[in-house]
C-alpha atoms as a PDB file:
ATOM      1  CA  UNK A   1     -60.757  22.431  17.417  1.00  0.00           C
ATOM      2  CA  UNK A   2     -58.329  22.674  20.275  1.00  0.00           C
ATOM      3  CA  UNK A   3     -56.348  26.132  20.709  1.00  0.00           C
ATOM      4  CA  UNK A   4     -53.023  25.425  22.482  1.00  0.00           C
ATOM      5  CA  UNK A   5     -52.627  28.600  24.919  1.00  0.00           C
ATOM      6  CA  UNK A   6     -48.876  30.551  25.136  1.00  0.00           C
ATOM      7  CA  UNK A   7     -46.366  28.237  26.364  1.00  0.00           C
ATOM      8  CA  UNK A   8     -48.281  24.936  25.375  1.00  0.00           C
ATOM      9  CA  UNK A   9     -47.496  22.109  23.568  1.00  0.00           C
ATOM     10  CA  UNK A  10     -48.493  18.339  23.231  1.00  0.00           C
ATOM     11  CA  UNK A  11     -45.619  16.049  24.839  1.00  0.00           C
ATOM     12  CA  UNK A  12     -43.752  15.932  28.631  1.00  0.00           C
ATOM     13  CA  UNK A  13     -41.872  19.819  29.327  1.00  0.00           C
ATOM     14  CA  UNK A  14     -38.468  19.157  30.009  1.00  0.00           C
ATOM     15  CA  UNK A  15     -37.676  23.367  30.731  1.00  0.00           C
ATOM     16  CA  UNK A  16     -38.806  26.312  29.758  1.00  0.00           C
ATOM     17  CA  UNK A  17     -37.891  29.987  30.296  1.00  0.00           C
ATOM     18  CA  UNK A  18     -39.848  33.216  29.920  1.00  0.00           C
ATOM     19  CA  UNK A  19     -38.674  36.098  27.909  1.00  0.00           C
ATOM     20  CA  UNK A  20     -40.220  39.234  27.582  1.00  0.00           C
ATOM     21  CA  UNK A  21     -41.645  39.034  23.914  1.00  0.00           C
ATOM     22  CA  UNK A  22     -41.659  34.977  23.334  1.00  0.00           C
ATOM     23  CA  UNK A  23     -40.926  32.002  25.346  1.00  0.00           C
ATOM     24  CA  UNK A  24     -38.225  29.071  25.245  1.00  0.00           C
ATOM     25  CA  UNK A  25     -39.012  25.237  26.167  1.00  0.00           C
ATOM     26  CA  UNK A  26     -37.856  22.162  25.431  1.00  0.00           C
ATOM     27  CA  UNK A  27     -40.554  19.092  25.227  1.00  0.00           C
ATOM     28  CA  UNK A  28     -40.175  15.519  24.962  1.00  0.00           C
ATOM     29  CA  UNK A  29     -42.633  14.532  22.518  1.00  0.00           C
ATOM     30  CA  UNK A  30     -44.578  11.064  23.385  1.00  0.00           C
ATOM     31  CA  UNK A  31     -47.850  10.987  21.882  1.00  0.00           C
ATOM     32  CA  UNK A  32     -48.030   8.844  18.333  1.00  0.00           C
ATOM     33  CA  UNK A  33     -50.727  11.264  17.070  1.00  0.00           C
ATOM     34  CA  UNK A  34     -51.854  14.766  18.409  1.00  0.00           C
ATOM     35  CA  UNK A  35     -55.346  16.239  17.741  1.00  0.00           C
ATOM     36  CA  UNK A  36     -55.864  18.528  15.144  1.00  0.00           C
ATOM     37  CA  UNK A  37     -54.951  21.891  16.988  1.00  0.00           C
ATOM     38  CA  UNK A  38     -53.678  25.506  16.260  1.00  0.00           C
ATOM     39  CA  UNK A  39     -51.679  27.829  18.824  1.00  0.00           C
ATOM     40  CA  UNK A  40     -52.348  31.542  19.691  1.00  0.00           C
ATOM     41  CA  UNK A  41     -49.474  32.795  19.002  1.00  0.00           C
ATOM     42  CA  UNK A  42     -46.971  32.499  16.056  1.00  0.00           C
ATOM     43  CA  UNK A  43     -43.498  30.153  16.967  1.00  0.00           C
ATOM     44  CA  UNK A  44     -40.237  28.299  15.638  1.00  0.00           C
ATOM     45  CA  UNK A  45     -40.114  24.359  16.487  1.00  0.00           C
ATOM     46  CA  UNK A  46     -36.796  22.736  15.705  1.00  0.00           C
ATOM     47  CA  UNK A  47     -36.295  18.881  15.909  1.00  0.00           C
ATOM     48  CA  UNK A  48     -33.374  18.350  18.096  1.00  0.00           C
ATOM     49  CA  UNK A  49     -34.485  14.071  17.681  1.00  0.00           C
ATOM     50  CA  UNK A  50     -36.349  11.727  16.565  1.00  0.00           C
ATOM     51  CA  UNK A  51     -38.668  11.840  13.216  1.00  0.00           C
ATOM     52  CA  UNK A  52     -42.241  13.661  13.323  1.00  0.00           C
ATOM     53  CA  UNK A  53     -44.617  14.195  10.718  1.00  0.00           C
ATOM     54  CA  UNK A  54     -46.246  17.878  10.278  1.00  0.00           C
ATOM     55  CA  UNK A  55     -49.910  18.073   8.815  1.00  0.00           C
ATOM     56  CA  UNK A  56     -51.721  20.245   7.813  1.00  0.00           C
ATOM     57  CA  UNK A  57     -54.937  21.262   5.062  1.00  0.00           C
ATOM     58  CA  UNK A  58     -51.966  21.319   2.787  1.00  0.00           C
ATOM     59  CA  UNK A  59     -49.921  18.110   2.563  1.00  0.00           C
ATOM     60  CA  UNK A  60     -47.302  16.146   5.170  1.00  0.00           C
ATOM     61  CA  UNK A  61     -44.443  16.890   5.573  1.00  0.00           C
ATOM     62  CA  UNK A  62     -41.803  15.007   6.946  1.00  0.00           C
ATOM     63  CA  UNK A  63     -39.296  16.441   9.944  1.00  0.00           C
ATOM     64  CA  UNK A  64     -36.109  14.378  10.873  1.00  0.00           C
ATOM     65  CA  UNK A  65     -33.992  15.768  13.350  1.00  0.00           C
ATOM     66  CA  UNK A  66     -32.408  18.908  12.528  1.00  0.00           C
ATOM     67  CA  UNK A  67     -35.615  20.145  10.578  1.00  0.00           C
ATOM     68  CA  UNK A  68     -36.454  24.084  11.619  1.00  0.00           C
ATOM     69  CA  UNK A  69     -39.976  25.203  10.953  1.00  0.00           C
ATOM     70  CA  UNK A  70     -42.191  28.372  11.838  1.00  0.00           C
ATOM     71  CA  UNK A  71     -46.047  28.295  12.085  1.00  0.00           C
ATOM     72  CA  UNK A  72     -48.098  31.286  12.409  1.00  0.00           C
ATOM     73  CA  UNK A  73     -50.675  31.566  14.713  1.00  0.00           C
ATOM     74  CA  UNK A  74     -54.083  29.606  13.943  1.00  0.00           C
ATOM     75  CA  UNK A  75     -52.493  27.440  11.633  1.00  0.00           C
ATOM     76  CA  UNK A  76     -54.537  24.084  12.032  1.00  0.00           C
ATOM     77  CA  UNK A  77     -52.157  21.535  12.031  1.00  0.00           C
ATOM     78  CA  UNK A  78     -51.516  17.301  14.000  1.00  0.00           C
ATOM     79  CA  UNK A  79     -48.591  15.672  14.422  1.00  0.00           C
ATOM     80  CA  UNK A  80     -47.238  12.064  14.507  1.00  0.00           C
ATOM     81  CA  UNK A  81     -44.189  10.719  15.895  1.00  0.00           C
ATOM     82  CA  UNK A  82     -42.546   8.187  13.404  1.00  0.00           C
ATOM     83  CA  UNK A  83     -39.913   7.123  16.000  1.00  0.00           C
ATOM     84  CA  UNK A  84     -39.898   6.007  19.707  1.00  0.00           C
ATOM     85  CA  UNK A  85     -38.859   9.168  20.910  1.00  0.00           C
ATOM     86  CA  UNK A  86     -38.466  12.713  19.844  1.00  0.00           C
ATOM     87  CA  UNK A  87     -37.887  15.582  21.206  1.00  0.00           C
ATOM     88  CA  UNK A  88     -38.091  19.296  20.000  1.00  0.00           C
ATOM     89  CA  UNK A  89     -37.115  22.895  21.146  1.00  0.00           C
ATOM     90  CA  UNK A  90     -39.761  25.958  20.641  1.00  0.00           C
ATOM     91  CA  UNK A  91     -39.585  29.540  20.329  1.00  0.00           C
ATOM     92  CA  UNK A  92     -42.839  31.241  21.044  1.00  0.00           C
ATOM     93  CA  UNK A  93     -43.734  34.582  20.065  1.00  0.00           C
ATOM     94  CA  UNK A  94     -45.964  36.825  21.533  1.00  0.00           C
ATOM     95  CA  UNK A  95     -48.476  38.230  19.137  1.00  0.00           C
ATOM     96  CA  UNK A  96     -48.445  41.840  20.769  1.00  0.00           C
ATOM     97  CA  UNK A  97     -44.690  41.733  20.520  1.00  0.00           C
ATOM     98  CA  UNK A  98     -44.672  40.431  17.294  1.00  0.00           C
ATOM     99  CA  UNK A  99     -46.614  43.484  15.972  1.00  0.00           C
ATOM    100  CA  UNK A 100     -44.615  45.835  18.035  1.00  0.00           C
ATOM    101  CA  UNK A 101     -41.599  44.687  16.350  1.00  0.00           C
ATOM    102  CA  UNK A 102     -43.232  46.049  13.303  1.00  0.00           C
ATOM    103  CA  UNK A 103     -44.065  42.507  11.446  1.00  0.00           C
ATOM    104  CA  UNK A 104     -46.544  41.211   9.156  1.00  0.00           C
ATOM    105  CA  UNK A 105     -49.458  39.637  10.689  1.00  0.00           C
ATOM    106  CA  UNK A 106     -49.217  37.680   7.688  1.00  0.00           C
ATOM    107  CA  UNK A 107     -45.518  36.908   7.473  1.00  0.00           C
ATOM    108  CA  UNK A 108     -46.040  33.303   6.529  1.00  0.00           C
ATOM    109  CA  UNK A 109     -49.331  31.929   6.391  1.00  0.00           C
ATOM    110  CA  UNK A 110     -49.869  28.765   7.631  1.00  0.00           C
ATOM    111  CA  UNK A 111     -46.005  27.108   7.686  1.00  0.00           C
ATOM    112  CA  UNK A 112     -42.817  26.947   6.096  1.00  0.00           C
ATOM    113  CA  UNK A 113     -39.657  24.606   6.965  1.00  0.00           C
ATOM    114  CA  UNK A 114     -36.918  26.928   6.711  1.00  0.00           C
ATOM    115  CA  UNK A 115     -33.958  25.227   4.830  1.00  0.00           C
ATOM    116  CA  UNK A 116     -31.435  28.283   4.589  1.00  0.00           C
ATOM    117  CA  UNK A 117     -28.295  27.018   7.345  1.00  0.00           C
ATOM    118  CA  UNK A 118     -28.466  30.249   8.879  1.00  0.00           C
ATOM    119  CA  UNK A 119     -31.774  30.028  10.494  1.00  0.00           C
ATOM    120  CA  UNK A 120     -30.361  26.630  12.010  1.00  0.00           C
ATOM    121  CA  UNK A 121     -27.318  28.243  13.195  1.00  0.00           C
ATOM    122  CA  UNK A 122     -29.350  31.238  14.964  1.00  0.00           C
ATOM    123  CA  UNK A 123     -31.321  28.764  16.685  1.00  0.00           C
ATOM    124  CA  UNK A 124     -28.635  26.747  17.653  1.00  0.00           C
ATOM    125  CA  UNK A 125     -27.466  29.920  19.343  1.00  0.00           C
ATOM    126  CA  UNK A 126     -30.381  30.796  21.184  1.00  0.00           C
ATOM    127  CA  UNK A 127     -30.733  26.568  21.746  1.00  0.00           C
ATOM    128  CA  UNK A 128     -27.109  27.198  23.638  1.00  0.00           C
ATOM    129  CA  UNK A 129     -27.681  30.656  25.496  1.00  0.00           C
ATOM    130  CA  UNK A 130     -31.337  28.683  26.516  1.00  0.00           C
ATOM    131  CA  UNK A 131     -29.351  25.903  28.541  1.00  0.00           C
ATOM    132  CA  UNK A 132     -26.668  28.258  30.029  1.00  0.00           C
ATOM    133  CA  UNK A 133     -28.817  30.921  31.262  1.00  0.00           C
ATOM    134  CA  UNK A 134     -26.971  33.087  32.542  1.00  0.00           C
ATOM    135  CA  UNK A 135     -26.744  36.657  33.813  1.00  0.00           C
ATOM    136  CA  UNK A 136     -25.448  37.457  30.149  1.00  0.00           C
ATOM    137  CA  UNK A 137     -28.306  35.150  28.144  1.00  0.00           C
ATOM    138  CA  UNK A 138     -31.370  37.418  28.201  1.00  0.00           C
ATOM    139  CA  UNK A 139     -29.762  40.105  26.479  1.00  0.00           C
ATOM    140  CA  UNK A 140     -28.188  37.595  24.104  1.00  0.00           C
ATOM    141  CA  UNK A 141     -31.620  35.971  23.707  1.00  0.00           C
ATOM    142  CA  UNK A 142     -33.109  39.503  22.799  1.00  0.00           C
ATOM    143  CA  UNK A 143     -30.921  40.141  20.640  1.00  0.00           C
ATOM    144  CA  UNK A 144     -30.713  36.433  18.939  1.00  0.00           C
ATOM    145  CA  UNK A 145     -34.599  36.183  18.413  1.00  0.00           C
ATOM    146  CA  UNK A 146     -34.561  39.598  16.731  1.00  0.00           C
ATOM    147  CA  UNK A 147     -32.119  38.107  14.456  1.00  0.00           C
ATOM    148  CA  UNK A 148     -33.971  35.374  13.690  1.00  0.00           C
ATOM    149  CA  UNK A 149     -37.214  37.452  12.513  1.00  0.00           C
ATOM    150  CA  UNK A 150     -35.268  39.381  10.762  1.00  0.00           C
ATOM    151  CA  UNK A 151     -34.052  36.542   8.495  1.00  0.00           C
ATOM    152  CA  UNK A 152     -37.334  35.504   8.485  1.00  0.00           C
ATOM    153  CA  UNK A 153     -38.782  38.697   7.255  1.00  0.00           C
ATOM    154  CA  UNK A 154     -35.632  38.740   4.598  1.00  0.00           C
ATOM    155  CA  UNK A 155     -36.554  35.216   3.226  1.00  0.00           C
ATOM    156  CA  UNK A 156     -40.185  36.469   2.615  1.00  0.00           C
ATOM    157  CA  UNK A 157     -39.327  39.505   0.954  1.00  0.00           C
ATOM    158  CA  UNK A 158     -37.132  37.179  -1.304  1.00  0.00           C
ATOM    159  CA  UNK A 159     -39.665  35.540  -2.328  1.00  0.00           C
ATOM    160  CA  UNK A 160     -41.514  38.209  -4.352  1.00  0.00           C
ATOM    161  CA  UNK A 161     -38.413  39.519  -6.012  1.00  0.00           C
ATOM    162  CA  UNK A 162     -38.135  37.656  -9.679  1.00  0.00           C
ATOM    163  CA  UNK A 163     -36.404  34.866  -8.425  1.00  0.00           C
ATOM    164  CA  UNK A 164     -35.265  32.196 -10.670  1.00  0.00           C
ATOM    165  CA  UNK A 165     -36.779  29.193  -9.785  1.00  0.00           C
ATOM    166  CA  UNK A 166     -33.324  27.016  -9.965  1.00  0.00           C
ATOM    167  CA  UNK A 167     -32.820  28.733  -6.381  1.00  0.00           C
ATOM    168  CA  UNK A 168     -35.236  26.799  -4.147  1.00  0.00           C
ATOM    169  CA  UNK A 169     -34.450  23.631  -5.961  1.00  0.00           C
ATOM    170  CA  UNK A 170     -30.753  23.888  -5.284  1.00  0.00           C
ATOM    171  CA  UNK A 171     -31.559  25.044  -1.220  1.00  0.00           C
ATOM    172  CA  UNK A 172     -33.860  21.441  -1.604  1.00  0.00           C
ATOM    173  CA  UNK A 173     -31.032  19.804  -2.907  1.00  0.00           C
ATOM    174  CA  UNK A 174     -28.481  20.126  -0.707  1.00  0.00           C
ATOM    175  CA  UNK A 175     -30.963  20.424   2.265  1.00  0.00           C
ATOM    176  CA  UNK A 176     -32.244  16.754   1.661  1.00  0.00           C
ATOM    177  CA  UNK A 177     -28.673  15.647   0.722  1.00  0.00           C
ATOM    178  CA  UNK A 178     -30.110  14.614  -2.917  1.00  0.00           C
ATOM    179  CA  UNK A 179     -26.315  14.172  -4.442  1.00  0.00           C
ATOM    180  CA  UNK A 180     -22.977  14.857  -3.325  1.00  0.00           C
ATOM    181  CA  UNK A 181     -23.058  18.474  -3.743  1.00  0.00           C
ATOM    182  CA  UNK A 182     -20.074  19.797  -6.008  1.00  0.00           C
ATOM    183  CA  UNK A 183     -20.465  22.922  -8.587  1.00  0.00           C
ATOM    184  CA  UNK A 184     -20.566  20.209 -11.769  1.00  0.00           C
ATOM    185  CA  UNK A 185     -22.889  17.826 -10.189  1.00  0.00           C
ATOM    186  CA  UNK A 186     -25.356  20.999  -9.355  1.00  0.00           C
ATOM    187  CA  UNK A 187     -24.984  22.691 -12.187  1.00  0.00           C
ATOM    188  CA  UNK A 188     -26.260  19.479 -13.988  1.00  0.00           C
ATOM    189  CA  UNK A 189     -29.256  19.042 -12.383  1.00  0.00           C
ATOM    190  CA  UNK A 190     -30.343  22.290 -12.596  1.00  0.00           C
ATOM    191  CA  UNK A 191     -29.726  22.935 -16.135  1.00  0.00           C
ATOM    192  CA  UNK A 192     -26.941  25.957 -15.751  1.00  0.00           C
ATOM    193  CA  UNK A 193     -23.389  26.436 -16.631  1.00  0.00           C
ATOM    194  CA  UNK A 194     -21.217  26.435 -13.750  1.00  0.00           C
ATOM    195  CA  UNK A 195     -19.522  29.636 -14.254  1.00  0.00           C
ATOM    196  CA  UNK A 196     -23.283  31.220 -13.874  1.00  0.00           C
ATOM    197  CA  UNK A 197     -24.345  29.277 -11.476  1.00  0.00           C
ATOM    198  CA  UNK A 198     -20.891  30.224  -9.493  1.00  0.00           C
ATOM    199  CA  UNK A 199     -21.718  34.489 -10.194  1.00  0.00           C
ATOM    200  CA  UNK A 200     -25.156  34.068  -9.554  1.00  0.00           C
ATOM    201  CA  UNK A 201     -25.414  32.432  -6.407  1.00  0.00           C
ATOM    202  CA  UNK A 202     -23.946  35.328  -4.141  1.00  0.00           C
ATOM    203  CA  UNK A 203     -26.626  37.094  -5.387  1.00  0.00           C
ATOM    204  CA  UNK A 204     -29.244  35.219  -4.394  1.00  0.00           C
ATOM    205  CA  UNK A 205     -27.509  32.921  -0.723  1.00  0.00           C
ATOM    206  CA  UNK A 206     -25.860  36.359   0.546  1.00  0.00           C
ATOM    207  CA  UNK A 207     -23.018  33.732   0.258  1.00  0.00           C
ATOM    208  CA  UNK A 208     -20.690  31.227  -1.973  1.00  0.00           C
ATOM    209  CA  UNK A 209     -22.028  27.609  -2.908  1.00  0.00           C
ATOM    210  CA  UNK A 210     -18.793  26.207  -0.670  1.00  0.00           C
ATOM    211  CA  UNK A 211     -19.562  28.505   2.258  1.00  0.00           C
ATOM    212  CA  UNK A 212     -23.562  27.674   2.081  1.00  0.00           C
ATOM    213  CA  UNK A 213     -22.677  24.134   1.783  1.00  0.00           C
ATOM    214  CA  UNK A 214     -20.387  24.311   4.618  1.00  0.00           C
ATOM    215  CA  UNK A 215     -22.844  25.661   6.341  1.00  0.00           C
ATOM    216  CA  UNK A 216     -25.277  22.643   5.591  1.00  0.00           C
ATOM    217  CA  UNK A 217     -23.200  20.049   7.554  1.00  0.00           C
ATOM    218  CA  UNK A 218     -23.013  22.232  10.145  1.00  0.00           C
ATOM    219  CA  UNK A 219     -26.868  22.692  10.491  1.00  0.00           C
ATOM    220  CA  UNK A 220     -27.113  18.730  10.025  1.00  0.00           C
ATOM    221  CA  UNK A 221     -24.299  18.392  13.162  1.00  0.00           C
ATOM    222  CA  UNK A 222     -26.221  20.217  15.822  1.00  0.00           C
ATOM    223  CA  UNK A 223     -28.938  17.991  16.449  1.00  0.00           C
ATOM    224  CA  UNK A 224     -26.231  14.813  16.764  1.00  0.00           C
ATOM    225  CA  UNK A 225     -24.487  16.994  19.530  1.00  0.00           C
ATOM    226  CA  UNK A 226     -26.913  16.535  21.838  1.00  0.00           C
ATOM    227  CA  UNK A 227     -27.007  12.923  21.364  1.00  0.00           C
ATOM    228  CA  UNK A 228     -24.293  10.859  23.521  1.00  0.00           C
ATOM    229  CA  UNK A 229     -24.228   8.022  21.861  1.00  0.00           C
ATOM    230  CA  UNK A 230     -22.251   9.807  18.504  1.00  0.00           C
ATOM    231  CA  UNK A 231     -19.012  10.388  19.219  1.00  0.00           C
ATOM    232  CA  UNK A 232     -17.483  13.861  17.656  1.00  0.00           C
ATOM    233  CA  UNK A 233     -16.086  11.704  15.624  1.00  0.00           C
ATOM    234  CA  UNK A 234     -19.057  10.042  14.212  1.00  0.00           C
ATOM    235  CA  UNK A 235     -20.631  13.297  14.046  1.00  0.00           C
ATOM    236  CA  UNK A 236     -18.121  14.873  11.687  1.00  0.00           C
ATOM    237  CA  UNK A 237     -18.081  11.822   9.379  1.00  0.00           C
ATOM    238  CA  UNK A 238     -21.756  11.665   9.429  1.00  0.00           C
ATOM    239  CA  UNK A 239     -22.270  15.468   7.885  1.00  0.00           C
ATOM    240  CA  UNK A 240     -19.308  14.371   5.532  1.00  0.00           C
ATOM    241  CA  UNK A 241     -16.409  16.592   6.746  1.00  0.00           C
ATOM    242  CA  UNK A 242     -13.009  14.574   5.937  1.00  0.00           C
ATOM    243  CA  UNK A 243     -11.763  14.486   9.392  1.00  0.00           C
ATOM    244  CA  UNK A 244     -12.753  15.679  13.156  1.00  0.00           C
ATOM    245  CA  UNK A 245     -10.281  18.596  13.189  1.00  0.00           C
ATOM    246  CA  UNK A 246     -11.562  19.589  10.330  1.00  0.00           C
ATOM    247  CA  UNK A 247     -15.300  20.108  11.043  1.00  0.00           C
ATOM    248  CA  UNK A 248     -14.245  21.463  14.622  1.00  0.00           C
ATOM    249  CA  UNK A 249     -12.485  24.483  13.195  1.00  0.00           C
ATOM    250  CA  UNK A 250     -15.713  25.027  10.699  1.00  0.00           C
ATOM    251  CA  UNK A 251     -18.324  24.941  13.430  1.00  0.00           C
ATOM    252  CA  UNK A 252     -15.719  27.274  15.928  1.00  0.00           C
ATOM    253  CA  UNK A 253     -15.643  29.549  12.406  1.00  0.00           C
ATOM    254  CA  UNK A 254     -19.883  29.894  12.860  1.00  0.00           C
ATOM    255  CA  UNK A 255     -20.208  29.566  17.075  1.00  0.00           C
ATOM    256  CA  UNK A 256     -16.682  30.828  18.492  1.00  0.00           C
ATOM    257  CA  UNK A 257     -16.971  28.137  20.669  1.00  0.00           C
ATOM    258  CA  UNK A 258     -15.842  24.512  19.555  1.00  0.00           C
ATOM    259  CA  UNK A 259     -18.296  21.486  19.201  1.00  0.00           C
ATOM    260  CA  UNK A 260     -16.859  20.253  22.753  1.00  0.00           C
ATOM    261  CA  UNK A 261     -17.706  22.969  24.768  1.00  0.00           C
ATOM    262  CA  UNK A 262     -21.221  23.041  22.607  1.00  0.00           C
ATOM    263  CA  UNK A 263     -22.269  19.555  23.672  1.00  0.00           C
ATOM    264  CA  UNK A 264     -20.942  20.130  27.343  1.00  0.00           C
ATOM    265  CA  UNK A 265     -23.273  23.126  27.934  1.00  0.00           C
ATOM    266  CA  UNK A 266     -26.385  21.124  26.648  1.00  0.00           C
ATOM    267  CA  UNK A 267     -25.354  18.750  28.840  1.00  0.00           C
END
């Protein structure tokens, strides 16, 4: 079984920068099939294009662009590339700073694709303060990947309260775009009165169904912004906001910065 050492991955390095406590790169995937492999320390991968396939003793699963996952260390896993390029941005923890930090060894075993929006707009963050590196972005970095555990740490602990199980299949729903996601056409499919379903889910999101589906087609926007060949345009239409205008005001409301500046800096 191959062990993939800190800061390795199978595919070409584009960059990479080194942070106390975990490290940044961005690879450009081109192998069709890796060999079955683990890593030595636990890390984030998010799809910024392409389509991969993630296996592992457990199932496939399928990552388009946009997906977000974490895998703990010495989870054995392969990979395939289902298009002619991909590409993919990792955060790498380091194990001894992991535990310093005070988390489970066990956090998640083995994987999870993380489908709440705010895990994609975190990364998005540190995906941004990664390419503009600047005398301000280690601090912001620090501070960012902190966040992100902690969310992480928050989902798990979530998951052992008495949850109802309507939860997770409403985060899959609008996550895989299933239906055109409105309060009625939910509440159908999950068997619950809208007024309930409206009271119950700020319990549960931290957040209102409009505001955590708002948040949705912004997660599905930032992997289109750093491909040229969508206009903003295209990419607002595509994660179904009405209008350009529109869906630049909602991602400024998340980033403070507007989708223009966004895609310049990854440039």
């Amino acid at each position: 079984m191959k062990v993939l050492k800190s800061g390795s991955y199978y595919g070409v390095k584009k960059s990479e920068l080194d942070n106390p406590g975990f490290v940044l790169s961005e690879y450009g995937y081109h192998l069709k099939e890796t060999d079955w492999h683990y890593h030595e320390n636990p890390y984030f991968m998010f799809v910024l294009d392409g389509n991969l396939k993630d296996m592992n003793k457990k199932g496939t699963r399928l990552c388009p662009a946009g997906s977000f996952m974490f895998l703990n260390w010495q989870e054995t896993h392969k990979n395939t590339k289902e298009t002619s390029y991909a590409k993919g941005f990792h955060i790498e923890l380091d194990r001894n700073w992991f535990q310093e930090q005070k988390w489970e060894r066990n956090l998640w075993e083995g994987s999870k694709l993380l489908l709440n929006p705010r895990f994609h707009h975190t990364v998005a963050k540190i995906y941004y303060e990664f390419n503009l590196n600047d005398s301000c972005s280690a601090i912001s970095l620090d501070s960012l990947v902190l966040q992100l555990c902690e969310d992480l740490w928050e989902d798990k602990n979530r998951e052992y309260k008495a949850e109802p199980d309507w939860v997770n299949k409403l985060q899959e729903l609008v996550y895989d775009d299933v239906l055109e996601p409105t309060l009625d056409s939910l509440s159908e499919v999950l068997g619950i009165h809208p007024v309930h379903l409206s009271r119950s889910l700020p319990k549960y999101l931290n957040t209102t169904l409009g505001d955590y589906i708002r948040g949705h087609k912004i997660k599905k926007s930032i992997p289109l912004l750093t491909n040229d060949n969508y206009s903003l345009t295209e990419v607002a239409y595509s994660c179904g906001f009405s209008d350009q205008s529109h869906y630049t005001r909602s991602f400024k409301q998340y980033f403070n910065i507007t989708p223009k500046v966004f895609r310049r800096m990854l440039k």
